[in-house]
Structures are given as structure tokens and as C-alpha cells.
N, C-alpha and C. Protein backbone atom coordinates (compact mmCIF):
# COMPACT_ATOMS: atom_id res chain seq x y z
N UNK A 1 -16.61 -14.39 -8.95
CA UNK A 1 -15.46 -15.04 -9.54
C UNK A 1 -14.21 -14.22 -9.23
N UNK A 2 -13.03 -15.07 -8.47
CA UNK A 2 -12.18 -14.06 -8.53
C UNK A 2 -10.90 -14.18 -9.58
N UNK A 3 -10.67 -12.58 -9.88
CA UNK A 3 -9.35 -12.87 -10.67
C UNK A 3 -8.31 -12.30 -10.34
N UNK A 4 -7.35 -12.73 -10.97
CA UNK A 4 -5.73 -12.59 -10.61
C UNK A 4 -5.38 -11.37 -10.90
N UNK A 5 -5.51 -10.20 -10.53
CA UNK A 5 -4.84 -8.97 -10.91
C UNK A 5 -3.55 -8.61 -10.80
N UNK A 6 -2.75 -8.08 -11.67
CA UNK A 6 -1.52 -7.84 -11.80
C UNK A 6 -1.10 -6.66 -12.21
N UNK A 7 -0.18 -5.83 -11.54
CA UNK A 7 -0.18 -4.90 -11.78
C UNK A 7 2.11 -4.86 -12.16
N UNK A 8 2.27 -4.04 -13.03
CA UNK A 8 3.69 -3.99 -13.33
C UNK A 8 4.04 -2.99 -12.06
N UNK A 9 5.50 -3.93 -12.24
CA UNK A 9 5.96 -3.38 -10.72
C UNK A 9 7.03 -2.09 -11.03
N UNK A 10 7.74 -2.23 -12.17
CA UNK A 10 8.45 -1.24 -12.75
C UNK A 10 7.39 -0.05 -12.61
N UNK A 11 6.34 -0.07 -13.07
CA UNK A 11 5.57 1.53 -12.99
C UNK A 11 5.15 1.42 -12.09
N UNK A 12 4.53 0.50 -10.66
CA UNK A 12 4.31 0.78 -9.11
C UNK A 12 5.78 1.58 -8.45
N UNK A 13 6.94 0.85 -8.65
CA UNK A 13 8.08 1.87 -8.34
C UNK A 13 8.43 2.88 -9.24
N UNK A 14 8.24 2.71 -10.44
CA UNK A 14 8.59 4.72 -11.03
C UNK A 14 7.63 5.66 -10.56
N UNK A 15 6.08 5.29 -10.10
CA UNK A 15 5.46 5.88 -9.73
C UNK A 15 5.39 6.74 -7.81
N UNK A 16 6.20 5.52 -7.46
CA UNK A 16 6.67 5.91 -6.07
C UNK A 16 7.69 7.09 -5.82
N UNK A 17 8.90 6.84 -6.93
CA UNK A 17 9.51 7.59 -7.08
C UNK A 17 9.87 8.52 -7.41
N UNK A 18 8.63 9.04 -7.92
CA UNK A 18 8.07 10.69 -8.58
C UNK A 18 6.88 11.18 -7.64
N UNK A 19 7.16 10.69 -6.96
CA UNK A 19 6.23 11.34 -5.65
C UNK A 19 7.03 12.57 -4.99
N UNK A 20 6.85 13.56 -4.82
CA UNK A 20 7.18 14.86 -3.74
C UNK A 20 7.57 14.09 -3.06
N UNK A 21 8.73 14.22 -2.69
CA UNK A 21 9.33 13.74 -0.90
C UNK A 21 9.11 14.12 0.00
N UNK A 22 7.75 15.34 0.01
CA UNK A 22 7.06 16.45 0.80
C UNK A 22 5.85 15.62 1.39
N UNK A 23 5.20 14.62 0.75
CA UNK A 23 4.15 13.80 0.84
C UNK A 23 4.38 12.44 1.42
N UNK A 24 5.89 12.03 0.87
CA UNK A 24 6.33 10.74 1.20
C UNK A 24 6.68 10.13 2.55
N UNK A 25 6.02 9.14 2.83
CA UNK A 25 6.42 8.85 4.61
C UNK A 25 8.04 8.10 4.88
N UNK A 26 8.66 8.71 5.78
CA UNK A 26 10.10 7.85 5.74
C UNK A 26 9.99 6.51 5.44
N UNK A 27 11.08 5.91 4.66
CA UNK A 27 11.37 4.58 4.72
C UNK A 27 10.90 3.67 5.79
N UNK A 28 11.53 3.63 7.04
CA UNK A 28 10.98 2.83 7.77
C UNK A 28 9.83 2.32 8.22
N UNK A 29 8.86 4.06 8.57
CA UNK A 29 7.54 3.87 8.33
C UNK A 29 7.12 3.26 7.07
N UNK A 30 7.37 3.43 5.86
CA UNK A 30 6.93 2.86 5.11
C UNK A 30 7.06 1.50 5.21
N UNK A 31 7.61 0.66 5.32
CA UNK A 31 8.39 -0.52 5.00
C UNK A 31 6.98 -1.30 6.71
N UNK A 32 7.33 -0.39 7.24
CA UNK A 32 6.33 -1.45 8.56
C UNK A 32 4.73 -1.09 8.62
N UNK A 33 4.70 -0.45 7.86
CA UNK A 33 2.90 -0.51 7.10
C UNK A 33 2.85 -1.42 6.30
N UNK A 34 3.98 -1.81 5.31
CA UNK A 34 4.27 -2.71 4.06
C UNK A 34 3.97 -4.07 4.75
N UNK A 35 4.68 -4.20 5.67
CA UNK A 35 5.01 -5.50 6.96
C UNK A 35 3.33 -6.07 7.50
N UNK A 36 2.95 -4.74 7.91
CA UNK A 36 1.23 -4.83 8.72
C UNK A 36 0.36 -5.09 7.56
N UNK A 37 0.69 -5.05 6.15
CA UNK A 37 -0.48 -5.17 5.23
C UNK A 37 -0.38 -6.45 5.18
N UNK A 38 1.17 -6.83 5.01
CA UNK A 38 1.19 -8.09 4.47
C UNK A 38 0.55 -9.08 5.83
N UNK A 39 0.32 -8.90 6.81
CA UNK A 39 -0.10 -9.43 7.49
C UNK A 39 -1.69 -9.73 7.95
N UNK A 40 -1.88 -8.67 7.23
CA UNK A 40 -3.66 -8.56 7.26
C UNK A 40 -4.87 -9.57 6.27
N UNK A 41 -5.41 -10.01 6.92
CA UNK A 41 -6.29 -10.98 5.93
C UNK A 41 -6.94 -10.08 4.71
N UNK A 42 -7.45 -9.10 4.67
CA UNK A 42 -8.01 -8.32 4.25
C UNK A 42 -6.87 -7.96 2.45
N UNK A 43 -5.78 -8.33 2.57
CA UNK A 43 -4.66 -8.19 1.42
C UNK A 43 -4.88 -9.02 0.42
N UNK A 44 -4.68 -9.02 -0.71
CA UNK A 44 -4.87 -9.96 -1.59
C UNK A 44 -4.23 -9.61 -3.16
N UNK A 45 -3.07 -9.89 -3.33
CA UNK A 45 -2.26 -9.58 -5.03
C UNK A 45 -1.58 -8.45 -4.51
N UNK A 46 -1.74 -8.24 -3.53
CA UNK A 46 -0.85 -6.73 -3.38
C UNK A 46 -2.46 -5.29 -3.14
N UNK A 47 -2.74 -5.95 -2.97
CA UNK A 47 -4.53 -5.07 -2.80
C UNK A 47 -4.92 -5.40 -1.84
N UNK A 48 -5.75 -4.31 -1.02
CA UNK A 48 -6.56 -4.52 0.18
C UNK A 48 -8.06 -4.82 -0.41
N UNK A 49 -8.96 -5.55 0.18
CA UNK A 49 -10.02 -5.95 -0.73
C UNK A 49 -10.79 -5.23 0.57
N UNK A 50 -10.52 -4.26 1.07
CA UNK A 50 -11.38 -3.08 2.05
C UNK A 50 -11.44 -2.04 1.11
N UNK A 51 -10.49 -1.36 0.72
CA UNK A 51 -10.72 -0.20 -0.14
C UNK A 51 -10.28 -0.59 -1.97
N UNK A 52 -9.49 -1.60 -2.18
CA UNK A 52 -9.48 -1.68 -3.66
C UNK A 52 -7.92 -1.16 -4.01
N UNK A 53 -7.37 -0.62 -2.83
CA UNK A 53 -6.10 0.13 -3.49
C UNK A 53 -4.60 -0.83 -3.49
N UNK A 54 -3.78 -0.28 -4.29
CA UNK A 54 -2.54 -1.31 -3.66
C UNK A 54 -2.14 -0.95 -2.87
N UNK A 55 -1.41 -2.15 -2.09
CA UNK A 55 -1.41 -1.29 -0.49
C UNK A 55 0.09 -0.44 -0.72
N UNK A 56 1.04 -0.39 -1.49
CA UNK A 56 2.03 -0.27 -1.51
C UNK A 56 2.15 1.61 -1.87
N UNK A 57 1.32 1.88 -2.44
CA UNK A 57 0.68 3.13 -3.05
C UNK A 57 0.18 3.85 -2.04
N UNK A 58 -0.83 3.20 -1.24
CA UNK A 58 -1.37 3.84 -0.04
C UNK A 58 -0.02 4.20 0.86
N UNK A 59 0.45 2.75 1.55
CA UNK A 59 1.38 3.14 2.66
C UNK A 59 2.44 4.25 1.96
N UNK A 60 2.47 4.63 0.81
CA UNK A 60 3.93 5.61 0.64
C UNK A 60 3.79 6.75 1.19
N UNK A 61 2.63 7.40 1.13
CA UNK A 61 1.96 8.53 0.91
C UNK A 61 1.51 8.75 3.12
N UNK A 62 2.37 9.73 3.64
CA UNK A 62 2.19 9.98 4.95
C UNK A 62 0.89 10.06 5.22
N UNK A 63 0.33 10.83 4.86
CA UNK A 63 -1.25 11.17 5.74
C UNK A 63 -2.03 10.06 5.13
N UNK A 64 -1.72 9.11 4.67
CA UNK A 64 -2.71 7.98 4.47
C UNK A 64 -2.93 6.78 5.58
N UNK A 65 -4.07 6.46 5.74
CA UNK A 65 -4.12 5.40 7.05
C UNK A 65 -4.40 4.09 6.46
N UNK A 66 -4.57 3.22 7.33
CA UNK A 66 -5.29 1.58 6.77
C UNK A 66 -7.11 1.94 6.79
N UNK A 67 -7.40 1.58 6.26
CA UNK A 67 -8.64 1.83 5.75
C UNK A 67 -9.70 0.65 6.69
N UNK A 68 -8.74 -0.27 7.08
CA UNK A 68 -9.80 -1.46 8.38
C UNK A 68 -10.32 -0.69 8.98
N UNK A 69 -11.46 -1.22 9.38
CA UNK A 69 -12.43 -0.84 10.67
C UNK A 69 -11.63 -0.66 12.10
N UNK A 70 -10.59 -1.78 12.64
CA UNK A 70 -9.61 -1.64 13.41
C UNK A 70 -8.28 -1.45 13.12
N UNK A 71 -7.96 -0.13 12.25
CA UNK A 71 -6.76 0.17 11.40
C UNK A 71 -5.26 -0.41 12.33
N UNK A 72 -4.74 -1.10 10.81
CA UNK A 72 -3.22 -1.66 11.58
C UNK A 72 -2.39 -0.89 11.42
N UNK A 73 -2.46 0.23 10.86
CA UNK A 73 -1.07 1.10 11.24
C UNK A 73 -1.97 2.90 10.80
């Protein structure tokens, strides 16, 4: 059965924004991982249904990859 998960977006961005800027991948990069998720079948509510995470959380964070078998970014 699937359900609608929702997550508040006010604490997805306060949480972005208390990230070390030491960890954080530039804007642009960020924003075109954001672009490649949204493009991936594998996305769903803002979640990759490969690993479970939001993708928005993952892509902030530099040393993090796409988690596909044929990773999009």
C-alpha cells in the first residue's frame, strides 16, 4: 500500500541551513543533482524509493552520490 509522505519543508530548509558550509556542495551543484533527481523514475514525494532518503538532504551534502545502480550525478 502506498502512502503519501510528507515531510515540512520549513525544517528540510532550517536543516540545510545549519549544515557546516565545510560539508555543503556549491549551489549550483546542488541545484543540478536537485534537477537529475527530479528526473529519475526512482523519486517519489521528494524521496528516492532506492535508498529511502530525501533527495534534497542527500544532494546538499558534497561527498554524497545517487545511490542508482547507474548513478545520475
Amino acid at each position: 500500500m502506498e502512502q503519501n509522505q510528507r515531510i515540512c519543508k520549513k525544517c528540510l530548509y532550517d536543516y540545510i541551513s545549519r549544515l557546516d558550509a565545510d560539508i555543503k556542495t556549491d549551489e549550483s551543484k546542488y541545484q543540478d543533482r536537485l534537477e537529475r533527481c527530479k528526473a529519475c523514475d526512482s523519486l517519489m514525494n521528494g524521496m528516492c524509493r532506492i535508498c529511502g532518503c530525501f533527495v534534497e538532504m542527500r544532494a546538499v551534502i558534497d561527498k554524497n552520490g545517487c545511490p542508482h545502480t547507474t548513478p545520475k550525478w
